[in-house]
Protein backbone atom coordinates (compact mmCIF):
# COMPACT_ATOMS: atom_id res chain seq x y z
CA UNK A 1 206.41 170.81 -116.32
CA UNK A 2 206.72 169.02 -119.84
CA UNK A 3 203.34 167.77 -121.15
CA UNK A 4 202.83 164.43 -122.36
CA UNK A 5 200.27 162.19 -123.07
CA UNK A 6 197.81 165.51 -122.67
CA UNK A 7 198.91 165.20 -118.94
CA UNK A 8 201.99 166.71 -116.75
CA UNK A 9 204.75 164.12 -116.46
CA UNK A 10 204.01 161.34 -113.85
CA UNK A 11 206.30 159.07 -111.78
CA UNK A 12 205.06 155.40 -111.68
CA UNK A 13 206.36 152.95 -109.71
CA UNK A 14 206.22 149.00 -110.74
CA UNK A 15 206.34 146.27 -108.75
CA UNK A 16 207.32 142.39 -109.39
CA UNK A 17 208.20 139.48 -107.62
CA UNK A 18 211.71 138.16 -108.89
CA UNK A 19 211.47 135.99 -112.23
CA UNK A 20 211.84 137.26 -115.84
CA UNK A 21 208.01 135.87 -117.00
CA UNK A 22 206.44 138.26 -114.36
CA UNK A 23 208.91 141.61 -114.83
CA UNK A 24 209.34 141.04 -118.73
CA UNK A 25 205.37 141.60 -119.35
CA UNK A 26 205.47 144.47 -118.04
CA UNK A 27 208.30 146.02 -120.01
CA UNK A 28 205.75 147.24 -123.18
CA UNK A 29 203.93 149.12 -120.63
CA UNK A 30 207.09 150.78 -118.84
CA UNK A 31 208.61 151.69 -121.56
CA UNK A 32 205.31 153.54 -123.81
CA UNK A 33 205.05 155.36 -120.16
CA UNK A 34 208.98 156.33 -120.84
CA UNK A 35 208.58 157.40 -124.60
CA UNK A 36 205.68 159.62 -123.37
CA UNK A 37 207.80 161.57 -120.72
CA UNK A 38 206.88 159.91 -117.43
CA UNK A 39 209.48 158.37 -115.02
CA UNK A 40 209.38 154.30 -114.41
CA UNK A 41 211.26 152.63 -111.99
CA UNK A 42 210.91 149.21 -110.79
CA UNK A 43 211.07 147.27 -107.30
CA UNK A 44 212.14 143.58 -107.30
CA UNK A 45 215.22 141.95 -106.41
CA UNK A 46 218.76 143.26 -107.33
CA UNK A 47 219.63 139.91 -109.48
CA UNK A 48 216.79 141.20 -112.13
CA UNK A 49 218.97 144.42 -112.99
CA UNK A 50 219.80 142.21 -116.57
CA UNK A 51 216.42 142.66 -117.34
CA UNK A 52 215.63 146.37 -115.78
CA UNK A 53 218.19 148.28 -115.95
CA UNK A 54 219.48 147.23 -119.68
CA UNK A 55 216.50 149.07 -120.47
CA UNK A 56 217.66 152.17 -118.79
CA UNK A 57 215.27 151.96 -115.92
CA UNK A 58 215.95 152.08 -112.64
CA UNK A 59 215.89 148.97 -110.05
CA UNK A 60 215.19 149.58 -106.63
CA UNK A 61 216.14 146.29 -105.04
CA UNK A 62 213.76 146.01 -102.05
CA UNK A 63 212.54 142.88 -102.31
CA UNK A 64 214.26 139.40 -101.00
CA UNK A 65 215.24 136.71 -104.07
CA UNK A 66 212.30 133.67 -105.07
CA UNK A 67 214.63 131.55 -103.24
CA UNK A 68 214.53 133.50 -100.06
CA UNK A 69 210.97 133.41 -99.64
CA UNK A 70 210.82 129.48 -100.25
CA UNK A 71 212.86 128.78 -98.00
CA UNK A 72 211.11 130.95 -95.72
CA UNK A 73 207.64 129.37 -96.70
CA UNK A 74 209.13 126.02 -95.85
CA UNK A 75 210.47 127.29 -92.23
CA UNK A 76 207.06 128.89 -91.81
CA UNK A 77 204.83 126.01 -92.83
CA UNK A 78 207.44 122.41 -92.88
CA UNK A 79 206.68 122.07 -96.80
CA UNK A 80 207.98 122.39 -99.66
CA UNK A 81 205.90 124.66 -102.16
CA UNK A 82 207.59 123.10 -105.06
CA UNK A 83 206.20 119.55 -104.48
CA UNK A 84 202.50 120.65 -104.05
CA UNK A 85 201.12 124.20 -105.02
CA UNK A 86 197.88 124.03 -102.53
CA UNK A 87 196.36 127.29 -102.17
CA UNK A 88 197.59 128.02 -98.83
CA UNK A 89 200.70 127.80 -99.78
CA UNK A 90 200.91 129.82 -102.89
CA UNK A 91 198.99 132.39 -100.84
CA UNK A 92 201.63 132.11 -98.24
CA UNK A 93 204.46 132.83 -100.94
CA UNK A 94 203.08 135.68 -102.40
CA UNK A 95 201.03 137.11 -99.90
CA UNK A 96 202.57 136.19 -96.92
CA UNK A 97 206.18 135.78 -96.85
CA UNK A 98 207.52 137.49 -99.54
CA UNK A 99 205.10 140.89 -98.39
CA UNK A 100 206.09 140.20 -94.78
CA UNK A 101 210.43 139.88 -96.18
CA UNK A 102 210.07 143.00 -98.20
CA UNK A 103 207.28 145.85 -97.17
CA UNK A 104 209.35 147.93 -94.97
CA UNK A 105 212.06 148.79 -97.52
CA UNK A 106 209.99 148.58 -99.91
CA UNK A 107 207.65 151.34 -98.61
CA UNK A 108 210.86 153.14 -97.37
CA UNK A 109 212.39 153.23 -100.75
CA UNK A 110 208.47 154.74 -102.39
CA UNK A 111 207.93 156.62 -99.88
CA UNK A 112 211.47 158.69 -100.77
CA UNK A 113 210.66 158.05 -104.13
CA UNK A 114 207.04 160.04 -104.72
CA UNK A 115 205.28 158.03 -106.98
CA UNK A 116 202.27 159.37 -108.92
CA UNK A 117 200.98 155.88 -109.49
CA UNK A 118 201.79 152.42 -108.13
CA UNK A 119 201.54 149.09 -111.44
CA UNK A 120 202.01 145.98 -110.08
CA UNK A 121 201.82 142.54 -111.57
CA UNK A 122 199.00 140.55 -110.01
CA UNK A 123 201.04 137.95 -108.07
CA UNK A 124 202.87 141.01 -106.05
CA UNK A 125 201.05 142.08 -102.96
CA UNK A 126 203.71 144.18 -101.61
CA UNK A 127 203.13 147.30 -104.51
CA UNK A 128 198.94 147.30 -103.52
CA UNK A 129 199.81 147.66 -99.87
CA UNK A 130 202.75 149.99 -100.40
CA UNK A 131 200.01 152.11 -102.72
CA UNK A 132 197.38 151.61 -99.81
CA UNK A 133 199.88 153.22 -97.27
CA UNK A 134 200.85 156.06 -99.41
CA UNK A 135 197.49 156.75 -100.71
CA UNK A 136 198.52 156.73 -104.35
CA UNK A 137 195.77 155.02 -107.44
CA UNK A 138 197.09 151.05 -107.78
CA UNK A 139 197.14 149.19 -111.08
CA UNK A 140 197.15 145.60 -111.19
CA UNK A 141 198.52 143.67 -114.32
CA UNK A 142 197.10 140.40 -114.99
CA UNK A 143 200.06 138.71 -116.56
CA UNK A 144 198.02 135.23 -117.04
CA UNK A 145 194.62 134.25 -117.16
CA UNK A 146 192.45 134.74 -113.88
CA UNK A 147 193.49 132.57 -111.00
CA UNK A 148 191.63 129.16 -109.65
CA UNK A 149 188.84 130.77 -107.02
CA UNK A 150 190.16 128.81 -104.24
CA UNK A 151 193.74 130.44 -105.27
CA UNK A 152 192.42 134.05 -105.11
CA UNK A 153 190.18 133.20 -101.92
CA UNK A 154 193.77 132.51 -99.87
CA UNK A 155 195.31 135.41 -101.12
CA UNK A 156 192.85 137.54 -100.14
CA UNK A 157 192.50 135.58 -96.85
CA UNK A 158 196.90 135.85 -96.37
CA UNK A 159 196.78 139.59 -97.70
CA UNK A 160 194.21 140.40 -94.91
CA UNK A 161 196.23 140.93 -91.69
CA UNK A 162 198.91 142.97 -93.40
CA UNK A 163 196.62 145.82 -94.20
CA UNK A 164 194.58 145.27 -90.75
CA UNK A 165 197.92 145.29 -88.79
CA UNK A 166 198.45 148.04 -90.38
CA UNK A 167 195.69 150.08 -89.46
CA UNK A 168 194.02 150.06 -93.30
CA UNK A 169 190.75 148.52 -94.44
CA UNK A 170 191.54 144.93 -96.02
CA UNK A 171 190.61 144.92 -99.92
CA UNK A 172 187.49 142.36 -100.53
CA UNK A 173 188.99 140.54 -102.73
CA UNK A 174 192.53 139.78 -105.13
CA UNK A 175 194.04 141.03 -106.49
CA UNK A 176 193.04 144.67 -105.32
CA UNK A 177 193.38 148.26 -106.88
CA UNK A 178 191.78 150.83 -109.02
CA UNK A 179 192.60 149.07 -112.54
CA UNK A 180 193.09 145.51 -113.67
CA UNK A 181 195.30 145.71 -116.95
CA UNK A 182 194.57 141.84 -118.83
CA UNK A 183 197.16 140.50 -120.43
CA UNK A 184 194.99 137.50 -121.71
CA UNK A 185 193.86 137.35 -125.15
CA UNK A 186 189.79 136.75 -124.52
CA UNK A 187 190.30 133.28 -126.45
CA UNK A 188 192.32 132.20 -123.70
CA UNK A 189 190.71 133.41 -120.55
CA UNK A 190 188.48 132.09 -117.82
CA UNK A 191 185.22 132.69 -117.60
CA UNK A 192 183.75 134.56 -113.88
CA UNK A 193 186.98 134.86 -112.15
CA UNK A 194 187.87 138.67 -112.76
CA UNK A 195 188.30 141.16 -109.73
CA UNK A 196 185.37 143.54 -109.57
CA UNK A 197 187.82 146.01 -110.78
CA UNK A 198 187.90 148.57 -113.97
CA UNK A 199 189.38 146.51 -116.62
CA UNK A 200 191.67 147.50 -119.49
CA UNK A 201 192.62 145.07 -121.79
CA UNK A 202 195.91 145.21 -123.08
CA UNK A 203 197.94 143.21 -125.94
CA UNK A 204 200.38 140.80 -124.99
CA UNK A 205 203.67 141.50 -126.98
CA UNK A 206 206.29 138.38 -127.31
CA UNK A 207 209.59 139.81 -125.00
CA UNK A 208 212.07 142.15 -127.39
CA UNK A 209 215.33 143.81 -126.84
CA UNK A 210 216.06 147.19 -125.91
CA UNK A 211 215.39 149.50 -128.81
CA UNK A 212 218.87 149.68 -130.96
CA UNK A 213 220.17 146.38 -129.77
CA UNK A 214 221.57 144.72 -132.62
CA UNK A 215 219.95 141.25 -133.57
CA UNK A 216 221.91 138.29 -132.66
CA UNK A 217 223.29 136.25 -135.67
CA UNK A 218 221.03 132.88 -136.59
CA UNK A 219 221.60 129.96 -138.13
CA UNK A 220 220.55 129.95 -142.09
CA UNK A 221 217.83 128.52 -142.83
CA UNK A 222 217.55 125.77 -145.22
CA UNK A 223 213.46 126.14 -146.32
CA UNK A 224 212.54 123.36 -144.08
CA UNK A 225 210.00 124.04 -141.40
CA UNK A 226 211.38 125.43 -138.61
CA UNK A 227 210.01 123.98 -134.61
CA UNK A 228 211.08 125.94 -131.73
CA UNK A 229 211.40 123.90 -128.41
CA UNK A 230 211.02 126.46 -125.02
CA UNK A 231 210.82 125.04 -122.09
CA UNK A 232 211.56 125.92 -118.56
CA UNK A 233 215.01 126.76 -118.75
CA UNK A 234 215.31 125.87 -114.58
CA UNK A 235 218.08 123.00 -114.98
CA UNK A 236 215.59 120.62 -113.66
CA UNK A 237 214.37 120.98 -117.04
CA UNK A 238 217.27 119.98 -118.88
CA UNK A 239 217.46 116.38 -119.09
CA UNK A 240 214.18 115.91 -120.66
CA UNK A 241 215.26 118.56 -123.90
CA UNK A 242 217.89 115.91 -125.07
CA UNK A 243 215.61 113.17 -126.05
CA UNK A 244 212.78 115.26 -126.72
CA UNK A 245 214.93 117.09 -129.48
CA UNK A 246 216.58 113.80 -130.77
CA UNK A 247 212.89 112.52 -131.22
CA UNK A 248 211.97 115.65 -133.51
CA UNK A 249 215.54 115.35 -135.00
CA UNK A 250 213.27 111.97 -136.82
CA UNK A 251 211.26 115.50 -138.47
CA UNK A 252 212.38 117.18 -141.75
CA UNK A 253 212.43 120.05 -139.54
CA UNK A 254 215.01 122.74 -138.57
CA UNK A 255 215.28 122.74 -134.89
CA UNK A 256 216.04 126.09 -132.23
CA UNK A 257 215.71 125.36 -128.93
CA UNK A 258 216.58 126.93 -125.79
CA UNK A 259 219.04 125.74 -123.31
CA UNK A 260 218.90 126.99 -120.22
CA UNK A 261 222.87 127.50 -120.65
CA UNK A 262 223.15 123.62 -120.58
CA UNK A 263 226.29 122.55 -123.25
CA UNK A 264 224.67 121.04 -126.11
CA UNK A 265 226.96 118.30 -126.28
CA UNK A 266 225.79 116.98 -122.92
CA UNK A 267 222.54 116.55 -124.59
CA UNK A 268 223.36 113.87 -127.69
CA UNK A 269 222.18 115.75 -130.36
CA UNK A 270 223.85 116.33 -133.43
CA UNK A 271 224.62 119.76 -133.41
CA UNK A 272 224.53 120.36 -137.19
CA UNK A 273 220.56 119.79 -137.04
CA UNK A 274 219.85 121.80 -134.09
CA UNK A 275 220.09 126.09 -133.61
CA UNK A 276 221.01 126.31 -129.48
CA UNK A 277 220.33 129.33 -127.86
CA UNK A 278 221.10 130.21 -124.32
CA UNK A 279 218.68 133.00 -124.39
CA UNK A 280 217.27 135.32 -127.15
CA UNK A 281 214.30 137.64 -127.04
CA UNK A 282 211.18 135.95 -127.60
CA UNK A 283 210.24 138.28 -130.41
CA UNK A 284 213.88 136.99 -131.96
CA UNK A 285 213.03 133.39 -131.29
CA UNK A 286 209.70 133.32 -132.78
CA UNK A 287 210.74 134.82 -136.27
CA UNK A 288 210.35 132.36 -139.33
CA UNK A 289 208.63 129.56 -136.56
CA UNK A 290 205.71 126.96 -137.83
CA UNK A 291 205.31 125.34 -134.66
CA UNK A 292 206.33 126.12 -131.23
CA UNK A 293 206.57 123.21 -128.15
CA UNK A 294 206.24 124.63 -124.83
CA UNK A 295 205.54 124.25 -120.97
CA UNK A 296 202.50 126.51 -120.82
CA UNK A 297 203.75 129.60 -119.25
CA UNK A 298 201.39 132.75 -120.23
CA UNK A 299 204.53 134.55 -121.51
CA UNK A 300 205.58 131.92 -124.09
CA UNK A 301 201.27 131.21 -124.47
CA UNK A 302 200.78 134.59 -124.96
CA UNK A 303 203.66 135.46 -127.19
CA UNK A 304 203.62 132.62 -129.46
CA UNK A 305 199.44 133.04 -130.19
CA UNK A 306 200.33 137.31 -130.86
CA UNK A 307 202.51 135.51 -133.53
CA UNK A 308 200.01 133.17 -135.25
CA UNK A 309 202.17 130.08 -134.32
CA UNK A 310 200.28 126.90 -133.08
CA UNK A 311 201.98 125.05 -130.23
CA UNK A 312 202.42 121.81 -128.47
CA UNK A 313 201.72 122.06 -125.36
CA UNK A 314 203.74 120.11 -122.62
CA UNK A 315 202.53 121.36 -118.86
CA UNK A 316 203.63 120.64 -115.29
CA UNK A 317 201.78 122.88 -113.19
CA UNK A 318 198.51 122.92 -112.51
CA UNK A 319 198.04 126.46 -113.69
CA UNK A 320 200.14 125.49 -117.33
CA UNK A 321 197.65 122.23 -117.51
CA UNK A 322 194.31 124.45 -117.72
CA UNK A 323 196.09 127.12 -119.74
CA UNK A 324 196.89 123.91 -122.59
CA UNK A 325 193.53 123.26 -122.46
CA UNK A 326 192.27 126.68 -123.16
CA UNK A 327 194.81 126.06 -126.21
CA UNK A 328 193.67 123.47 -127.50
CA UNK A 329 190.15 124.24 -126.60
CA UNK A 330 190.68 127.54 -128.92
CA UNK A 331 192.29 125.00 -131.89
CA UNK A 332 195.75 126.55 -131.96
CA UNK A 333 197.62 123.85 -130.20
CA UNK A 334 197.86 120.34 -128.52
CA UNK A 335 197.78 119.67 -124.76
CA UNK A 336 199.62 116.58 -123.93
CA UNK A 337 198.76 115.97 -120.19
CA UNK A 338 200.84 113.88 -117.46
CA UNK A 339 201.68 110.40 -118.70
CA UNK A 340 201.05 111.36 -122.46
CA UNK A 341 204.58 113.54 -122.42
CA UNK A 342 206.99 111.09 -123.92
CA UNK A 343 209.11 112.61 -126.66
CA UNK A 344 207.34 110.23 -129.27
CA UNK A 345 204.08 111.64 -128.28
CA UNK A 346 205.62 115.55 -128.91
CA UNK A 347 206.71 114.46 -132.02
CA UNK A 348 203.45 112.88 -133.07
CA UNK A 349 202.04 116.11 -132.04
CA UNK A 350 204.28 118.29 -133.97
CA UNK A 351 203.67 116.26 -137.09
CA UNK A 352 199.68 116.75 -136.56
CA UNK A 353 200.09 120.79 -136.39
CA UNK A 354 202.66 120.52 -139.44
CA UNK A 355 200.49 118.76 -141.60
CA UNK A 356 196.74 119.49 -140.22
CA UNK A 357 196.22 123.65 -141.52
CA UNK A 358 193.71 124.00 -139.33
CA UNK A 359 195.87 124.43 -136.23
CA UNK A 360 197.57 127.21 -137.86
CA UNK A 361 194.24 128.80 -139.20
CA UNK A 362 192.83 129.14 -135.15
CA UNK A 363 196.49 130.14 -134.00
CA UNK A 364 196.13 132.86 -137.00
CA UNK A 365 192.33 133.92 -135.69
CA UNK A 366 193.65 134.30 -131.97
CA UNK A 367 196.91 135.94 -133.65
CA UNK A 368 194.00 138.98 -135.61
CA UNK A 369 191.90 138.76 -131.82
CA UNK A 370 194.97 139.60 -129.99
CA UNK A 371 196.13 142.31 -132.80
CA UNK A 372 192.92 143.93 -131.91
CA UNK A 373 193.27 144.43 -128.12
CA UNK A 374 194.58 148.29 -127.24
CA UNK A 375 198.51 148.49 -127.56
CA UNK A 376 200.66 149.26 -124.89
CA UNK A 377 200.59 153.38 -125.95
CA UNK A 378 196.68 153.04 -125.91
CA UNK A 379 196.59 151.88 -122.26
CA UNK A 380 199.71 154.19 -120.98
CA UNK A 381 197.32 156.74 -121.94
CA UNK A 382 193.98 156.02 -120.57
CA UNK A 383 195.69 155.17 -116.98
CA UNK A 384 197.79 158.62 -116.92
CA UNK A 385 194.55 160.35 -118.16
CA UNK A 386 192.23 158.88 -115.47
CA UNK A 387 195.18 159.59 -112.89
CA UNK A 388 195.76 162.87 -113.77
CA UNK A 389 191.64 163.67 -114.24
């Protein structure tokens, strides 16, 4: 066999559920396992091939689509996840459900496959169980900071019968495995919540394009500051980007915002002042950026702060409200919680990090603490190496 890494060639298996900020994380990892010899492939759903297998990996679609297991967590329970996110039923989507939709193929299609090792991102519990039943090491990747207690209590709880019924011994706690691989910068994190499991950290990376993919043209840029608006690009999100980006139009700014696929001129912007992208790698996006606005998700947190970029922060979710705060708490940004959201109040904000250095000083600290954190080659190696000891 070929020798890489120190070690024979491995085959590792990775698991997500079905949305590009859980699957694109875990791209830096997959593809420093690639460049070092060993063979990646990934479960999820067969919509997520743009993603997978434009990087030349291969998708094994075994797993149902996020709007599947909704709408059976509504059947299941007569509520609608997306108007409350309680515990139970979070724990019921990923735990429940979604394991309950997917685990047979899923362990069908591994079990023909012969993985070495078994990297899933911490919200999947059908890669731990499939790595429980095949008796192969599990890696968990913590993709955002840890979880709310109560949140990883009802995992664990949910996750329960489907090893017991199963004739396997429950994990203790969630997420479970051999190795937690943490994503979050230690800046950001929260404090006490961490699996008892062997931790690696490992630097976030903004999202880029497959190696020798030729950068997208941009608009010129004029020497003016330049504000990037990302949010959610779920159309639900859409009719709030219009007036928030003809508020910072009032800015001598240059503007780039994502879309969502939405036609600008549905949004009443002038279209001379404002760069609209439908989607661009975040490591793209972020190039020649002063200030970044937001929703809080840990891939656009994450990315941005590996940049140096302060941000204004606008959450929803409960999860993207304490993640803001964390922000702000660390200097590089401004939370703006419920009923402070108004586009005024963004632009207000923006001003403050365009004109206040100090923002940009913290967001260039947690830029050096994230630098620091072991790369993506770094922690390929220690997991093959402990796998292979």
């Amino acid at each position: 066999m070929q020798q890489n890494m120190y070690c024979a060639a491995m085959r590792i298996l990775m698991f997500g559920n079905p949305m590009p900020g859980h699957l694109l994380p875990m791209l830096p990892l997959a593809r420093s396992l690639r460049q070092h010899g060993h063979v990646v492939a990934f479960v999820t759903s067969a919509h997520m091939s743009g993603s997978i297998e434009t990087e030349g990996f291969r998708l094994i679609a075994a797993s149902p689509t996020t709007e599947a297991v909704l709408a059976e967590v509504t059947r299941r329970s007569g509520r609608d996840i997306m108007s409350g996110q309680s515990p139970d039923l979070v724990a019921q989507f990923f735990a429940g459900a979604r394991v309950d939709l997917s685990l047979d193929q899923a362990l069908a299609e591994a079990r023909e496959w012969e993985p070495d090792m078994i990297v899933s991102e911490h919200c999947d519990y059908v890669g731990p169980l499939v790595a429980a039943l095949l008796k192969v090491p599990s890696t968990v990747m913590a993709i955002d900071p840890a979880l709310e207690p109560d949140v990883l209590d009802a995992l664990a709880a949910t996750a329960r019968s489907r090893y017991l019924e199963r004739g396997l011994e429950a994990p203790a706690h969630a997420p479970s495995g051999r190795w937690l691989l943490d994503l979050c910068p230690p800046s950001l994190q929260r404090g006490g919540t961490l699996p008892p499991l062997e931790r690696l950290a490992l630097r976030p990376e903004p999202h880029q394009a497959p190696e020798g993919t030729p950068r997208a043209p941009r608009a010129a840029r004029t020497g003016r500051p330049r504000v990037l608006v990302s949010f959610s690009t779920a159309p639900g999100a859409a009719p709030r980007l219009g007036p928030v980006l003809q508020s910072l139009g009032t800015l001598d700014v240059d503007l780039v915002a994502t879309s969502g696929g939405v036609p600008v001129d549905t949004l009443g912007l002038d279209v001379e002042r404002v760069e609209m992208v439908t989607f661009l790698p975040a490591a793209e996006l972020l190039d020649g950026v002063s200030v970044v606005v937001h929703h809080g998700g840990s891939g656009t947190t994450f990315g941005t702060a590996a940049r140096g970029v302060p941000a204004v922060v606008v959450p929803g979710t409960p999860g993207q409200q304490r993640q803001a705060a964390r922000l702000q708490t660390a200097g590089a940004g401004v939370a703006l919680p419920n009923g402070e959201q108004e586009p005024e109040s963004v632009t207000a904000a923006v001003r403050r990090l365009l004109e206040e250095p100090a923002f940009t000083t913290a967001a260039h600290r947690l830029r050096d603490e994230i630098a620091a954190m072991p790369s993506a080659a770094e922690v390929a190696s220690r997991l093959v190496h402990s796998v292979g000891a």
